[in-house]
PDB file of N, CA and C in Angstrom:
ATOM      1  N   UNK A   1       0.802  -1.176   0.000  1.00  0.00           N
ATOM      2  CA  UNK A   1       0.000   0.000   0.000  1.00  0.00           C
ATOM      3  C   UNK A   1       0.859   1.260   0.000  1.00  0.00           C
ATOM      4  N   UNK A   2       0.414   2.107  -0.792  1.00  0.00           N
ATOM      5  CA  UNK A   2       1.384   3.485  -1.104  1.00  0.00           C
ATOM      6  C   UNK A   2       0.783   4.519   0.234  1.00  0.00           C
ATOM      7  N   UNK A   3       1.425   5.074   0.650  1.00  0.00           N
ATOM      8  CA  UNK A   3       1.044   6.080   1.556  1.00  0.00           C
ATOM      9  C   UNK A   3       1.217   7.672   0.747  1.00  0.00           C
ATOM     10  N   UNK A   4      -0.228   8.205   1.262  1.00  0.00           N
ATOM     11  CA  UNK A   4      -0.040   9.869   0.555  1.00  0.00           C
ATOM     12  C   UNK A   4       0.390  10.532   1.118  1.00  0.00           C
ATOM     13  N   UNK A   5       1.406  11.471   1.281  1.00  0.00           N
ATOM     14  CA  UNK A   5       2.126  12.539   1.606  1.00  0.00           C
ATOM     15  C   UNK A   5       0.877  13.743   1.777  1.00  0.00           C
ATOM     16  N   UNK A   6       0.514  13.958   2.983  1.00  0.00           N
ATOM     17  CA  UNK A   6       0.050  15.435   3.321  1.00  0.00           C
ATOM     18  C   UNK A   6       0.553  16.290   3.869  1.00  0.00           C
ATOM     19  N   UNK A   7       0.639  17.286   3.767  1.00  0.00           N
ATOM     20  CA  UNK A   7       1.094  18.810   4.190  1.00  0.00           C
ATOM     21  C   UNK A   7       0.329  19.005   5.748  1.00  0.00           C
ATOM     22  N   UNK A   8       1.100  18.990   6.955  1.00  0.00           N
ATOM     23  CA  UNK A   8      -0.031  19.124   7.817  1.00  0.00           C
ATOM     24  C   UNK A   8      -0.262  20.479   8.454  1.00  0.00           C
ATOM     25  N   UNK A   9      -0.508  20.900   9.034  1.00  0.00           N
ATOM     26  CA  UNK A   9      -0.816  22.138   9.805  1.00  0.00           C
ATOM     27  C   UNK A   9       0.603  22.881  10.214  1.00  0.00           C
ATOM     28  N   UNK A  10       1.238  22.079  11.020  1.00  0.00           N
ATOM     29  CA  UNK A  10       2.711  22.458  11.353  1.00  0.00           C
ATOM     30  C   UNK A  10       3.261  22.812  10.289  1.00  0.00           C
ATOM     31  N   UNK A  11       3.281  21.286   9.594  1.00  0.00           N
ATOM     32  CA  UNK A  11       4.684  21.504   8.244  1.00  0.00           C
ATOM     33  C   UNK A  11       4.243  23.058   7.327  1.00  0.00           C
ATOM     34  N   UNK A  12       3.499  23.176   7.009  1.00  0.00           N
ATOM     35  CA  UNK A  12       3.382  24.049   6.355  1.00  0.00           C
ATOM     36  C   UNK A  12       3.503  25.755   7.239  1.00  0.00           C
ATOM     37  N   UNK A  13       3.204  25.612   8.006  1.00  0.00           N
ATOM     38  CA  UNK A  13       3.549  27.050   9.429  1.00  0.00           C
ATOM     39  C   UNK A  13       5.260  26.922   9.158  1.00  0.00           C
ATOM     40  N   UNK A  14       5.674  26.066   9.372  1.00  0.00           N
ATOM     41  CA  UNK A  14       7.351  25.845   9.390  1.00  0.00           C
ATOM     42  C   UNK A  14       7.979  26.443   8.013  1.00  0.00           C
ATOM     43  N   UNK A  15       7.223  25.789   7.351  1.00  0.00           N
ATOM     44  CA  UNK A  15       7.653  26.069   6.046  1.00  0.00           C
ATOM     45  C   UNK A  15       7.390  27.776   5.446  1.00  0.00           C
ATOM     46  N   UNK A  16       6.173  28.189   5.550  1.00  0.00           N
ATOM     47  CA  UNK A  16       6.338  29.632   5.492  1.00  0.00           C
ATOM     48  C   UNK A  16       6.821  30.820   6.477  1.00  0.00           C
ATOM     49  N   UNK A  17       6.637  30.128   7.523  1.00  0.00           N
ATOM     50  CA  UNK A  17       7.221  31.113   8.713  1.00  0.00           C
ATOM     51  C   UNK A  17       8.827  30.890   8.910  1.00  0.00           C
ATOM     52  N   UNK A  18       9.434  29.969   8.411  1.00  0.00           N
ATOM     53  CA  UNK A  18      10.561  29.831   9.076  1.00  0.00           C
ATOM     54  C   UNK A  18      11.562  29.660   7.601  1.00  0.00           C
ATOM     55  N   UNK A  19      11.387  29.369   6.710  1.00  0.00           N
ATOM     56  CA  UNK A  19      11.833  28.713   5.602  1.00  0.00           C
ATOM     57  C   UNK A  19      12.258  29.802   4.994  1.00  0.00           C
ATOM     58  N   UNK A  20      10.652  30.601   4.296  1.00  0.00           N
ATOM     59  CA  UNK A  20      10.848  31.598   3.257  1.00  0.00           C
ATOM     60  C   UNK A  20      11.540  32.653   3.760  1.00  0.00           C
ATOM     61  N   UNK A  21      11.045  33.306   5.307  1.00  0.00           N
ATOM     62  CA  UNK A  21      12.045  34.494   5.371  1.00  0.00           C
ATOM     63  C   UNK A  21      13.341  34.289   5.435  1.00  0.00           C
ATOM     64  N   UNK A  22      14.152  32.843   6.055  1.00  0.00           N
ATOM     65  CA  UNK A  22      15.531  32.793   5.745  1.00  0.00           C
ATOM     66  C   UNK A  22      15.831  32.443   4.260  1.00  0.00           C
ATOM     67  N   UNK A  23      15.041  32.052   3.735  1.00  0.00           N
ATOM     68  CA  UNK A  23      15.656  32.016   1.810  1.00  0.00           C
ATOM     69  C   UNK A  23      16.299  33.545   1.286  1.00  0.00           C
ATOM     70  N   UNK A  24      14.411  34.289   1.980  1.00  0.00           N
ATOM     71  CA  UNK A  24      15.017  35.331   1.277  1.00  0.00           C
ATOM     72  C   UNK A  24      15.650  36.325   2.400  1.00  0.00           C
ATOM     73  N   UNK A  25      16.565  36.207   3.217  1.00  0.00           N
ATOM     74  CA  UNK A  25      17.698  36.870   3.703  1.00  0.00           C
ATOM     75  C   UNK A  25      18.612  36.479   3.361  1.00  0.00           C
ATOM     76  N   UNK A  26      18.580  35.349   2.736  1.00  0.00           N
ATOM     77  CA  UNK A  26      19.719  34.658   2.003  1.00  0.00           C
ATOM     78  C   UNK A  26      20.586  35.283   0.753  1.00  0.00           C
ATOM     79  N   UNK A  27      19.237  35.865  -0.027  1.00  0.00           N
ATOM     80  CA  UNK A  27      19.200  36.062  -1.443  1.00  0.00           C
ATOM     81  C   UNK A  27      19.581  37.727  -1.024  1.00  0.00           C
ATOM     82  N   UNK A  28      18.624  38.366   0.077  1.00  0.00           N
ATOM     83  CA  UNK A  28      18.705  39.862  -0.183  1.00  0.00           C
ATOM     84  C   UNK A  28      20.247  40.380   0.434  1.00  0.00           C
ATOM     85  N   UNK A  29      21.040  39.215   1.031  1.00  0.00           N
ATOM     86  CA  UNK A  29      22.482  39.406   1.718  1.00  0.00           C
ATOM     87  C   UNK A  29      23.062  39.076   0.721  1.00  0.00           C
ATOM     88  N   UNK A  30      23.054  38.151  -0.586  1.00  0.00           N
ATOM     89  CA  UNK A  30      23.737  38.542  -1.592  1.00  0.00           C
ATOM     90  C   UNK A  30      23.916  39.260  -2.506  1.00  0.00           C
ATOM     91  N   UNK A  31      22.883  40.052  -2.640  1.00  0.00           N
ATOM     92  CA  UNK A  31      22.788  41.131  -3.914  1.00  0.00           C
ATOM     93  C   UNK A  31      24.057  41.729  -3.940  1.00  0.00           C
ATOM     94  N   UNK A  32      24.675  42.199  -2.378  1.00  0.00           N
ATOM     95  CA  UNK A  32      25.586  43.500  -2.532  1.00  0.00           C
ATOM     96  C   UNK A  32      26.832  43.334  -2.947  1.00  0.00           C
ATOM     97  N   UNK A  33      27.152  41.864  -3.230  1.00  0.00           N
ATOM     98  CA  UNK A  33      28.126  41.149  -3.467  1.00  0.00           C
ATOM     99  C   UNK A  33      28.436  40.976  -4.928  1.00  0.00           C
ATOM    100  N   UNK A  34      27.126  40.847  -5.488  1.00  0.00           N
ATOM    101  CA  UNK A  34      26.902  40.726  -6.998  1.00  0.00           C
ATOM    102  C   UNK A  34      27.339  41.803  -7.273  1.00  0.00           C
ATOM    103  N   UNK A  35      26.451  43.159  -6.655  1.00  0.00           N
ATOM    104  CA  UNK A  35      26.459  44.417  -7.525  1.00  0.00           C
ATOM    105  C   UNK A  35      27.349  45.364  -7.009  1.00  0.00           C
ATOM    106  N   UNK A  36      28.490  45.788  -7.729  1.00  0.00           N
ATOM    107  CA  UNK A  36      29.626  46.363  -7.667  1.00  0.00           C
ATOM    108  C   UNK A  36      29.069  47.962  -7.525  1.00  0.00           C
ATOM    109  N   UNK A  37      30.205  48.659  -6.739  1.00  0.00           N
ATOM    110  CA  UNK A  37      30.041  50.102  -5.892  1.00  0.00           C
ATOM    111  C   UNK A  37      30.378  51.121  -7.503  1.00  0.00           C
ATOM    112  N   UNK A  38      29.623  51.648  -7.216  1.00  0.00           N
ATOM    113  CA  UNK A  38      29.764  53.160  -8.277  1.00  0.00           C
ATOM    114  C   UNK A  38      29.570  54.146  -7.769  1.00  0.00           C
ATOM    115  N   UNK A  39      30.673  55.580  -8.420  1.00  0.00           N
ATOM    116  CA  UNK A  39      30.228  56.490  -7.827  1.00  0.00           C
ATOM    117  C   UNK A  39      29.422  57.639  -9.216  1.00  0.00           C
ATOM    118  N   UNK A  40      28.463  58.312  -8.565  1.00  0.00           N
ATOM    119  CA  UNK A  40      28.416  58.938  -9.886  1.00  0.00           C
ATOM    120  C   UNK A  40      28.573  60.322  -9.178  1.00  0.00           C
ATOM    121  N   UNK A  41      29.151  61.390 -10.860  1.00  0.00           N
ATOM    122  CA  UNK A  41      29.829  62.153 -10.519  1.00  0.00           C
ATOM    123  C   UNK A  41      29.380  62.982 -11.112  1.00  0.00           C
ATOM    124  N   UNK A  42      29.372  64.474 -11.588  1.00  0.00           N
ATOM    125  CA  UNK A  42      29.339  65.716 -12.181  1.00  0.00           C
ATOM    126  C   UNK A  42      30.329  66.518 -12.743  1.00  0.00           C
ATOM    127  N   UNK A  43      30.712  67.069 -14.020  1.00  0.00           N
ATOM    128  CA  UNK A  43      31.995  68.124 -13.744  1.00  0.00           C
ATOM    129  C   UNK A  43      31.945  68.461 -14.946  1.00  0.00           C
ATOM    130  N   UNK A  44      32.789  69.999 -15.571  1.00  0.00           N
ATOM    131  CA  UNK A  44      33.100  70.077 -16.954  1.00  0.00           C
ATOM    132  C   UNK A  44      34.235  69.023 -17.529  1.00  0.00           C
ATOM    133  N   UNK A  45      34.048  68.498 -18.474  1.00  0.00           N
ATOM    134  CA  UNK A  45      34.642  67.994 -19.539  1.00  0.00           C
ATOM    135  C   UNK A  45      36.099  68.512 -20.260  1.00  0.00           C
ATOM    136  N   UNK A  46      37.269  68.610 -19.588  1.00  0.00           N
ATOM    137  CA  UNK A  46      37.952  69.616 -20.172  1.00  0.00           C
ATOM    138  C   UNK A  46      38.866  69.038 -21.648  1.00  0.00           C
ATOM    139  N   UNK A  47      39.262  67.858 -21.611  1.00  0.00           N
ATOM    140  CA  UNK A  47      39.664  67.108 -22.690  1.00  0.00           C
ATOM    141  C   UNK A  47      39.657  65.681 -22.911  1.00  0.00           C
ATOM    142  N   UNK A  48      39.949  65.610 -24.250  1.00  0.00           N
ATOM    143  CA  UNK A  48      39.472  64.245 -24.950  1.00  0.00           C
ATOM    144  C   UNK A  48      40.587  63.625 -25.610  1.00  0.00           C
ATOM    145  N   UNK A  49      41.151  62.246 -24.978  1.00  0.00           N
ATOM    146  CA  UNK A  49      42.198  61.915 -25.677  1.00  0.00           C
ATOM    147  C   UNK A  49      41.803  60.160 -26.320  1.00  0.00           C
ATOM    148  N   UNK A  50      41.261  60.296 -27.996  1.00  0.00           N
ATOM    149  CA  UNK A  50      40.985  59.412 -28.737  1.00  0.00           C
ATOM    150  C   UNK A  50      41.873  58.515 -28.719  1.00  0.00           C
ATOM    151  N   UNK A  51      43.503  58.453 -28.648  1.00  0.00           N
ATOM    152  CA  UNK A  51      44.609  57.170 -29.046  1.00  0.00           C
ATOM    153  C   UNK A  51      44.212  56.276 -27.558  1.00  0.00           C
ATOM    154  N   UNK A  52      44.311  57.506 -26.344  1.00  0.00           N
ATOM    155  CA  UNK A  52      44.678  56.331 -25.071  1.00  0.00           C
ATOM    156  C   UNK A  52      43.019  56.012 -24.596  1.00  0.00           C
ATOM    157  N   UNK A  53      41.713  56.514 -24.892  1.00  0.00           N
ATOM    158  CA  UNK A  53      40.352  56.407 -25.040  1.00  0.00           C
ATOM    159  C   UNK A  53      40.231  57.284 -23.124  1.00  0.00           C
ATOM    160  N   UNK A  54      40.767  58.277 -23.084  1.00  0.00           N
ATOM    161  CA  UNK A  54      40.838  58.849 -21.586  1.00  0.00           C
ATOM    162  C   UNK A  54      40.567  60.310 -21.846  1.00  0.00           C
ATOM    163  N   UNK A  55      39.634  60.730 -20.627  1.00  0.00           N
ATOM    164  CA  UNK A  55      38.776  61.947 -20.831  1.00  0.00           C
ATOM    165  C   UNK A  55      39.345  62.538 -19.326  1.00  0.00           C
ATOM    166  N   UNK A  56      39.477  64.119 -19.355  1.00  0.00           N
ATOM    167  CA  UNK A  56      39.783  64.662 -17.973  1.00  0.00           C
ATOM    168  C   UNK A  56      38.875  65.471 -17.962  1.00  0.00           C
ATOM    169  N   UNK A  57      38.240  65.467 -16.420  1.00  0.00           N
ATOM    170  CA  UNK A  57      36.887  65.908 -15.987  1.00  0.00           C
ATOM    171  C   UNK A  57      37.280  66.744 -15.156  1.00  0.00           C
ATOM    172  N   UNK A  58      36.494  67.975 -15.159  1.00  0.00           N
ATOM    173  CA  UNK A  58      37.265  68.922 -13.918  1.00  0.00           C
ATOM    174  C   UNK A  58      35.732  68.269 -13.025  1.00  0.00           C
ATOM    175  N   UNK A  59      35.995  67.647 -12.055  1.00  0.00           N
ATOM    176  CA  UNK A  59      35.151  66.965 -11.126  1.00  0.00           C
ATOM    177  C   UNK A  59      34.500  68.221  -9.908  1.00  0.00           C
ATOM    178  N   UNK A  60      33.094  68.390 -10.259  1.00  0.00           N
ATOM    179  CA  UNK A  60      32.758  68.934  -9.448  1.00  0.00           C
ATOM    180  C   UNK A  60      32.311  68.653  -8.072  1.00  0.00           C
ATOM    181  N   UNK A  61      31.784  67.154  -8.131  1.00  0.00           N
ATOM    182  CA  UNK A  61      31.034  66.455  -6.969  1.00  0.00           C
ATOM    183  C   UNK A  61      31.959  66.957  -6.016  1.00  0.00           C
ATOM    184  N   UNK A  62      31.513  66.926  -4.348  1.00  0.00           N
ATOM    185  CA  UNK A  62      32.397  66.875  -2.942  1.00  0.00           C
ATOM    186  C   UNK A  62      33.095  65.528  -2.825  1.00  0.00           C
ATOM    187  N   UNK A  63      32.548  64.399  -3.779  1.00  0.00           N
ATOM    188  CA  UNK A  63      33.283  63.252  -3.160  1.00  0.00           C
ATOM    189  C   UNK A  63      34.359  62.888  -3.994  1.00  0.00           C
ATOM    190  N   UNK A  64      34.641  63.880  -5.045  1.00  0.00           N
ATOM    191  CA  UNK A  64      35.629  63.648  -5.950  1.00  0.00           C
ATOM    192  C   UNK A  64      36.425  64.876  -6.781  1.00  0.00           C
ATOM    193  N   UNK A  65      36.578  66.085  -6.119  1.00  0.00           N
ATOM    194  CA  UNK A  65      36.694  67.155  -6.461  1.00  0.00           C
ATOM    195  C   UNK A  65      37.908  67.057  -7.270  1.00  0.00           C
ATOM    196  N   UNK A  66      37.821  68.212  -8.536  1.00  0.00           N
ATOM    197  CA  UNK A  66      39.129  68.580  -9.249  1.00  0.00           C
ATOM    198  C   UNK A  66      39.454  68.172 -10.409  1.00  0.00           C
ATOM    199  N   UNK A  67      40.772  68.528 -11.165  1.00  0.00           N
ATOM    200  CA  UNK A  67      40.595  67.645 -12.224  1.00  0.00           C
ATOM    201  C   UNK A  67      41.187  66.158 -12.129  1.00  0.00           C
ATOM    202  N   UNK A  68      40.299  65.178 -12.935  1.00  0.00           N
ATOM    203  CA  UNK A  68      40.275  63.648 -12.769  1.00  0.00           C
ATOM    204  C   UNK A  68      41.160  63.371 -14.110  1.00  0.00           C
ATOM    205  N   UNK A  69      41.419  62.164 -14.591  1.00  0.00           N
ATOM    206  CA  UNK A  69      41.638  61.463 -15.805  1.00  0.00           C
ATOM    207  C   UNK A  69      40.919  59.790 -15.697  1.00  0.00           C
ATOM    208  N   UNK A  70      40.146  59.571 -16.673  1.00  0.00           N
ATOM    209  CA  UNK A  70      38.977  58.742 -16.683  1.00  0.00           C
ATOM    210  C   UNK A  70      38.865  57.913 -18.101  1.00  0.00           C
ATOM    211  N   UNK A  71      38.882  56.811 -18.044  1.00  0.00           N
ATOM    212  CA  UNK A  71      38.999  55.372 -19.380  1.00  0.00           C
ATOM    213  C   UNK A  71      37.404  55.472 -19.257  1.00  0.00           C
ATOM    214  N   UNK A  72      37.309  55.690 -21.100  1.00  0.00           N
ATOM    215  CA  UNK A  72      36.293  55.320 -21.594  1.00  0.00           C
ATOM    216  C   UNK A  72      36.388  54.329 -22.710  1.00  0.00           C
ATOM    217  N   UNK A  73      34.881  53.682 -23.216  1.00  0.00           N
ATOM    218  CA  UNK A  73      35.262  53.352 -23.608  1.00  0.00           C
ATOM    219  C   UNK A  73      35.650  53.366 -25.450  1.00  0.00           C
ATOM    220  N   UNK A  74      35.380  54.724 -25.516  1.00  0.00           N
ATOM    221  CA  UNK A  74      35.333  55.525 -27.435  1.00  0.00           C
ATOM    222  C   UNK A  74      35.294  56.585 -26.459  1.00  0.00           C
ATOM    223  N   UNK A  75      36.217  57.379 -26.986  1.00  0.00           N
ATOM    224  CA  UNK A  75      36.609  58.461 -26.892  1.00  0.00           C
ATOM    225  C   UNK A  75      36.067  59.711 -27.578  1.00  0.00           C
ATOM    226  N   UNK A  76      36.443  58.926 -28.996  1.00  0.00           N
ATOM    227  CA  UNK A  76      36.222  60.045 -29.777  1.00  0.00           C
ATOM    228  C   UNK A  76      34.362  60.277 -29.646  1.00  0.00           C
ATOM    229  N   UNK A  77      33.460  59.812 -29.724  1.00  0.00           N
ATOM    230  CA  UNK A  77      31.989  60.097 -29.440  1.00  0.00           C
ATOM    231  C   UNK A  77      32.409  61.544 -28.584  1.00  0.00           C
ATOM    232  N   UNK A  78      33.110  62.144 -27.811  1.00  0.00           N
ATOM    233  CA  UNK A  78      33.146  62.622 -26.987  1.00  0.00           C
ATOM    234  C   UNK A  78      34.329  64.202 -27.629  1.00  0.00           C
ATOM    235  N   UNK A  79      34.893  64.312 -28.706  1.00  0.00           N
ATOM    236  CA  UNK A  79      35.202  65.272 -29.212  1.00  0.00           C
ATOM    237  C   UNK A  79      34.530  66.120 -29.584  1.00  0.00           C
ATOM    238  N   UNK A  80      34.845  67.506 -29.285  1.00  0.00           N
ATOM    239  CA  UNK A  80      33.928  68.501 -29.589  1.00  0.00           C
ATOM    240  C   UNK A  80      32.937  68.849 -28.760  1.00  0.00           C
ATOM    241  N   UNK A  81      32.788  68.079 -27.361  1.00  0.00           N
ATOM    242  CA  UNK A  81      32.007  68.457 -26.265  1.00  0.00           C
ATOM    243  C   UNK A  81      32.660  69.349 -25.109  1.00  0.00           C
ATOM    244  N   UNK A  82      34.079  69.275 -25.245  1.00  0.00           N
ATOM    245  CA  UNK A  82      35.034  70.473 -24.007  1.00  0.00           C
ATOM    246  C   UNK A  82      34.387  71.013 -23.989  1.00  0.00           C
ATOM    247  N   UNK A  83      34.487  71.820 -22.598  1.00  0.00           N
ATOM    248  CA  UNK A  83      33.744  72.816 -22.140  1.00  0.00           C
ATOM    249  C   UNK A  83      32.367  72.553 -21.544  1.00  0.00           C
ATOM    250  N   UNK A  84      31.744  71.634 -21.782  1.00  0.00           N
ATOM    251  CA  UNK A  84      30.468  71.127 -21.663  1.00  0.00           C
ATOM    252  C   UNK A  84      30.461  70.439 -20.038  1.00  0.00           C
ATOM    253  N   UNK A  85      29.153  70.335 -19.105  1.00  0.00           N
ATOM    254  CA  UNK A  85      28.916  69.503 -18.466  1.00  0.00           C
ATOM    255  C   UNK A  85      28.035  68.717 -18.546  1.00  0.00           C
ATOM    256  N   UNK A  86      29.117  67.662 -17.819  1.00  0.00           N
ATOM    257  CA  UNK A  86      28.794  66.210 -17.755  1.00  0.00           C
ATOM    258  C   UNK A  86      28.465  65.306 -16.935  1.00  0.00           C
ATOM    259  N   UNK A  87      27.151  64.063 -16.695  1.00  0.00           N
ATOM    260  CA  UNK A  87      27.514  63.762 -15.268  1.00  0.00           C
ATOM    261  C   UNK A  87      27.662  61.797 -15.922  1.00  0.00           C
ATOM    262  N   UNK A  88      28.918  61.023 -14.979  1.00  0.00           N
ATOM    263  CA  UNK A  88      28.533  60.075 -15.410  1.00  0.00           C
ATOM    264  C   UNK A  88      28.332  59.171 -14.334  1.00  0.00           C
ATOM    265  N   UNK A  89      29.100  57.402 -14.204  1.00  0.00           N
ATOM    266  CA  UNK A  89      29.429  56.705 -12.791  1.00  0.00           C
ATOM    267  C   UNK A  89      30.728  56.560 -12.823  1.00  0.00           C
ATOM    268  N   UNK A  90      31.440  55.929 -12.316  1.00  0.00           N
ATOM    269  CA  UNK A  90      32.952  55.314 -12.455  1.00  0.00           C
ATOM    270  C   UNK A  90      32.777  54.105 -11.788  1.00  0.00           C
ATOM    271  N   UNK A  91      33.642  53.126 -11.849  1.00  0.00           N
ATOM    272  CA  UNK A  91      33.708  51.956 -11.159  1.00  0.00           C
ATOM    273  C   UNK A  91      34.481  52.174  -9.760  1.00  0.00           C
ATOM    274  N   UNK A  92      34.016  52.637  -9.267  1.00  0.00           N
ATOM    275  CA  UNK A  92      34.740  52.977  -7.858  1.00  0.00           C
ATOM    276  C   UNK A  92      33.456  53.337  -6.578  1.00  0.00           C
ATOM    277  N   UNK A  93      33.409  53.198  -6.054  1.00  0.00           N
ATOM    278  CA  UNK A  93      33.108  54.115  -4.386  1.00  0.00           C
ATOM    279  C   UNK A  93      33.804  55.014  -3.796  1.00  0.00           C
ATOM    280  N   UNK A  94      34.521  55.244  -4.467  1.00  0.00           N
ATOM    281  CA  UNK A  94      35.221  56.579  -3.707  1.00  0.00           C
ATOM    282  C   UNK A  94      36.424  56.334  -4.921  1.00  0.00           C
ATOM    283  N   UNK A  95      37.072  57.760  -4.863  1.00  0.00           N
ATOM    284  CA  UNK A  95      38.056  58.157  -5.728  1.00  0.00           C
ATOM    285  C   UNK A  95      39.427  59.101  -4.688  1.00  0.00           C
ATOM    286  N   UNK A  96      40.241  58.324  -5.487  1.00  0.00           N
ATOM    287  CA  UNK A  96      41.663  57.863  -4.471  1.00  0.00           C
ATOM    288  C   UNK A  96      42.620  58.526  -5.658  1.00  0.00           C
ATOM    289  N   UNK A  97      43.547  59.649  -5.255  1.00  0.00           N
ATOM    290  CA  UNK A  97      45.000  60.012  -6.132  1.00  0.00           C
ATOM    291  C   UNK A  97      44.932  60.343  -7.454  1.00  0.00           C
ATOM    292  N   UNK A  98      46.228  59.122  -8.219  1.00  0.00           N
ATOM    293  CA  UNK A  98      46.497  59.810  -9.586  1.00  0.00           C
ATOM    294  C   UNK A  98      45.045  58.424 -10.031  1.00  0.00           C
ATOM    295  N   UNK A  99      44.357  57.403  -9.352  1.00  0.00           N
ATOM    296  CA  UNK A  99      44.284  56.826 -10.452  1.00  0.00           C
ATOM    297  C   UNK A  99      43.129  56.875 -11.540  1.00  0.00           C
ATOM    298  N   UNK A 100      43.454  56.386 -12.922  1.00  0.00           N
ATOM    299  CA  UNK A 100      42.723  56.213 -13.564  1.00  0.00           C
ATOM    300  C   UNK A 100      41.088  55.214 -13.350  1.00  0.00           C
ATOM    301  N   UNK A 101      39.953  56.229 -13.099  1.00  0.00           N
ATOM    302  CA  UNK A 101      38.785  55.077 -13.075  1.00  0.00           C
ATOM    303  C   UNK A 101      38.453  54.721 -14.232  1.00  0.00           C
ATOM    304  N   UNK A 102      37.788  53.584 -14.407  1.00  0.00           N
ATOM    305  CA  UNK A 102      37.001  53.236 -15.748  1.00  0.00           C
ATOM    306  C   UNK A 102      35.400  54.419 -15.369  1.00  0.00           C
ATOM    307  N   UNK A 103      34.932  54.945 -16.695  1.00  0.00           N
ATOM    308  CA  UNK A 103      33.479  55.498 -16.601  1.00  0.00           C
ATOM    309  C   UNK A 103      32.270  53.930 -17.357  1.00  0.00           C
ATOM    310  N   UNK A 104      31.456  54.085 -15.975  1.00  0.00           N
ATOM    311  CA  UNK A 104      30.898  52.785 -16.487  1.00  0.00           C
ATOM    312  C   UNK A 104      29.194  53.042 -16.914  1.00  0.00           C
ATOM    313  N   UNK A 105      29.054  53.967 -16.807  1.00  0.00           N
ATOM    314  CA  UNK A 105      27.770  54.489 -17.448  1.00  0.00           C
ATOM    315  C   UNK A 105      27.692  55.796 -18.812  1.00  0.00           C
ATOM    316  N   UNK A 106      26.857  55.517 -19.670  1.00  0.00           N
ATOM    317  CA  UNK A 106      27.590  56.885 -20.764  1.00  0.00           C
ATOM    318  C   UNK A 106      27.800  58.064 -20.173  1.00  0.00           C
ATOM    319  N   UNK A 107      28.499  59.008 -20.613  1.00  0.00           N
ATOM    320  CA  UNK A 107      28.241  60.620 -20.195  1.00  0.00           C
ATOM    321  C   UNK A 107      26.849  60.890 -20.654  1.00  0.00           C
ATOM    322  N   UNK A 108      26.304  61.704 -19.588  1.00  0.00           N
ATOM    323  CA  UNK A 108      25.616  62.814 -20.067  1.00  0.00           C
ATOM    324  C   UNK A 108      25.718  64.143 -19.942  1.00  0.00           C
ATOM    325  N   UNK A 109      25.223  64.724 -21.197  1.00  0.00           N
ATOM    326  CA  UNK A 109      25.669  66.249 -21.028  1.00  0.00           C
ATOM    327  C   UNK A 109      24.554  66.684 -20.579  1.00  0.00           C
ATOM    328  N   UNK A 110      25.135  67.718 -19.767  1.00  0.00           N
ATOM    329  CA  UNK A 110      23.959  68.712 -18.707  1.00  0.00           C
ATOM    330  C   UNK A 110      24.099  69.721 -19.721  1.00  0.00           C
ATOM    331  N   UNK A 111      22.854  70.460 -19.455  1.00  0.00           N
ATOM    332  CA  UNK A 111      23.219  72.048 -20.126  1.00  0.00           C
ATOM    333  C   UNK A 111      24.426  72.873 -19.589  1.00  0.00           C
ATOM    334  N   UNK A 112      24.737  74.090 -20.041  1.00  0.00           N
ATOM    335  CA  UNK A 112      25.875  74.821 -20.311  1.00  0.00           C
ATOM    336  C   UNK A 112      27.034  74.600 -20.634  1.00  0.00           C
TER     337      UNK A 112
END
């Protein structure tokens, strides 16, 4: 004789009360791991260098003030905009010295 498997009163209390919210603390403690820190930034655009694909931003944000040097990835799209502001992300959380960030979202130009 086969026996049927029922769900009883408990099992199922256990199972949604105790189960699902640790799955999903599981899942919502990994996101931050997946998704990498960006900062996004603001500043005029002061030049465009097409051979090495690197743009220098006079950085206006507080968390990244001054002028920057920044890897994109086409350069040239970006000639003929000096002078212009721009806001984009970088692959960073914070911005440290001489180095070069990658820009990981397009520019956009702000007015003026």
């Amino acid at each position: 004789m086969k026996k049927k498997f029922r769900i009883t009163g408990c099992l199922l209390i256990f199972l949604l009360g105790f189960l699902v919210p640790v799955i999903s603390s599981l899942i919502l403690m990994s996101s931050p791991l997946i998704a990498g820190d960006e900062l996004f930034l603001t500043g005029i655009l002061r030049s465009v260098d097409p051979k090495s694909n690197t743009v220098v931003v006079d950085v206006l944000s507080q968390s990244c003030p001054g002028p920057r040097r920044f890897s994109v990835g086409n350069a040239r799209v970006l000639q003929g905009r000096e002078g212009g502001k721009v806001s984009f992300s970088i692959n960073s959380s914070s911005c440290n010295g001489n180095v070069i960030y990658r820009i990981t979202s397009p520019i956009m130009r702000n007015g003026g």
